[in-house]
Protein backbone atom coordinates (compact mmCIF):
# COMPACT_ATOMS: atom_id res chain seq x y z
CA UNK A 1 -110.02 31.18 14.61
CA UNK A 2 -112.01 34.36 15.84
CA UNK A 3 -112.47 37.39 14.07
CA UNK A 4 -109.49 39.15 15.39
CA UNK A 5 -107.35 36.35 14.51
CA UNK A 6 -108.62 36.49 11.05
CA UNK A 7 -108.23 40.04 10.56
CA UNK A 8 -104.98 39.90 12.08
CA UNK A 9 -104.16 36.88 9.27
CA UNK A 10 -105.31 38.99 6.75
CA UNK A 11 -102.57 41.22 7.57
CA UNK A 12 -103.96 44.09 9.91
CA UNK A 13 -106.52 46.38 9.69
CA UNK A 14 -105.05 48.63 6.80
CA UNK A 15 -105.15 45.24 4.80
CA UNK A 16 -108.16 44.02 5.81
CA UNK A 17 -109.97 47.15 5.04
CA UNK A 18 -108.45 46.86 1.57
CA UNK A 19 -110.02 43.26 1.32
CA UNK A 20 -113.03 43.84 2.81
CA UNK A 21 -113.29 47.42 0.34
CA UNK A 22 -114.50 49.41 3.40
CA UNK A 23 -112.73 51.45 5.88
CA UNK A 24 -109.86 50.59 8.76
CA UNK A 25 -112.50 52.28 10.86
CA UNK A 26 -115.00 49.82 10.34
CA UNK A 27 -112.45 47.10 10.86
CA UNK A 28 -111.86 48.57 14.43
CA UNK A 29 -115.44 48.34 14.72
CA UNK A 30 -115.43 45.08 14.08
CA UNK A 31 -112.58 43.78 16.62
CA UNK A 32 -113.98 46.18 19.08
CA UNK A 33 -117.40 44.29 19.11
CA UNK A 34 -115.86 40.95 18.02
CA UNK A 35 -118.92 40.91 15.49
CA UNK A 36 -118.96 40.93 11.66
CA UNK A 37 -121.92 42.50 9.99
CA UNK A 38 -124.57 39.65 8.72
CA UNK A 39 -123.87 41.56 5.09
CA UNK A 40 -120.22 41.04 5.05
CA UNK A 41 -120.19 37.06 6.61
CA UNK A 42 -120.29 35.80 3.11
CA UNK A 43 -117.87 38.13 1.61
CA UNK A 44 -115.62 36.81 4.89
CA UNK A 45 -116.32 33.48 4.02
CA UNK A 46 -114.97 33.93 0.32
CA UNK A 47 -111.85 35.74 1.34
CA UNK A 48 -110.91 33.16 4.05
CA UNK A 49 -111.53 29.91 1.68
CA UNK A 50 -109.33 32.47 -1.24
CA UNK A 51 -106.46 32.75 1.33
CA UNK A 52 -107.30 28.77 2.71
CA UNK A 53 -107.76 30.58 6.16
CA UNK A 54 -109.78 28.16 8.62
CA UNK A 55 -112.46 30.56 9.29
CA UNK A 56 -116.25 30.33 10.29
CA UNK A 57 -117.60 33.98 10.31
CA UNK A 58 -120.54 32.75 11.79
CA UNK A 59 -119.02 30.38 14.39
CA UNK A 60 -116.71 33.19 15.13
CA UNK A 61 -118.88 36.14 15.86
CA UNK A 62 -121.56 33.42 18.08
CA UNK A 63 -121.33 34.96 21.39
CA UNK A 64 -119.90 32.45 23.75
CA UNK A 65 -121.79 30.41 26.29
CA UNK A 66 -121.08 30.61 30.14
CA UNK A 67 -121.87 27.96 32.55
């Protein structure tokens, strides 16, 4: 699961802002750079394991290797 995915689990970016107790701004942020902050990765990891969401925020914001 990427980060979009699990934003998009978490019911959009109006809900995930609500989660996440920051703006839908910073959401948009977030999916627009496919990166979550280092300071929010834990608070990520509690919400996914809290809504059993398969989700590795640092597995999902690695960029990916090209061969």
């Amino acid at each position: 699961m990427n980060l979009t995915q699990f934003l998009a689990a978490l019911g959009g970016t109006q809900q995930a802002a609500r989660a996440f107790a920051t703006t839908p701004q910073a959401i948009s942020n977030w999916k627009r750079r496919q990166r979550l902050p280092a300071a929010r990765q834990l608070q990520a990891l509690m919400i996914a394991r809290k809504k059993r969401l398969p989700f590795n925020p640092v597995a999902a914001t690695q960029p990916e290797v090209r061969r």
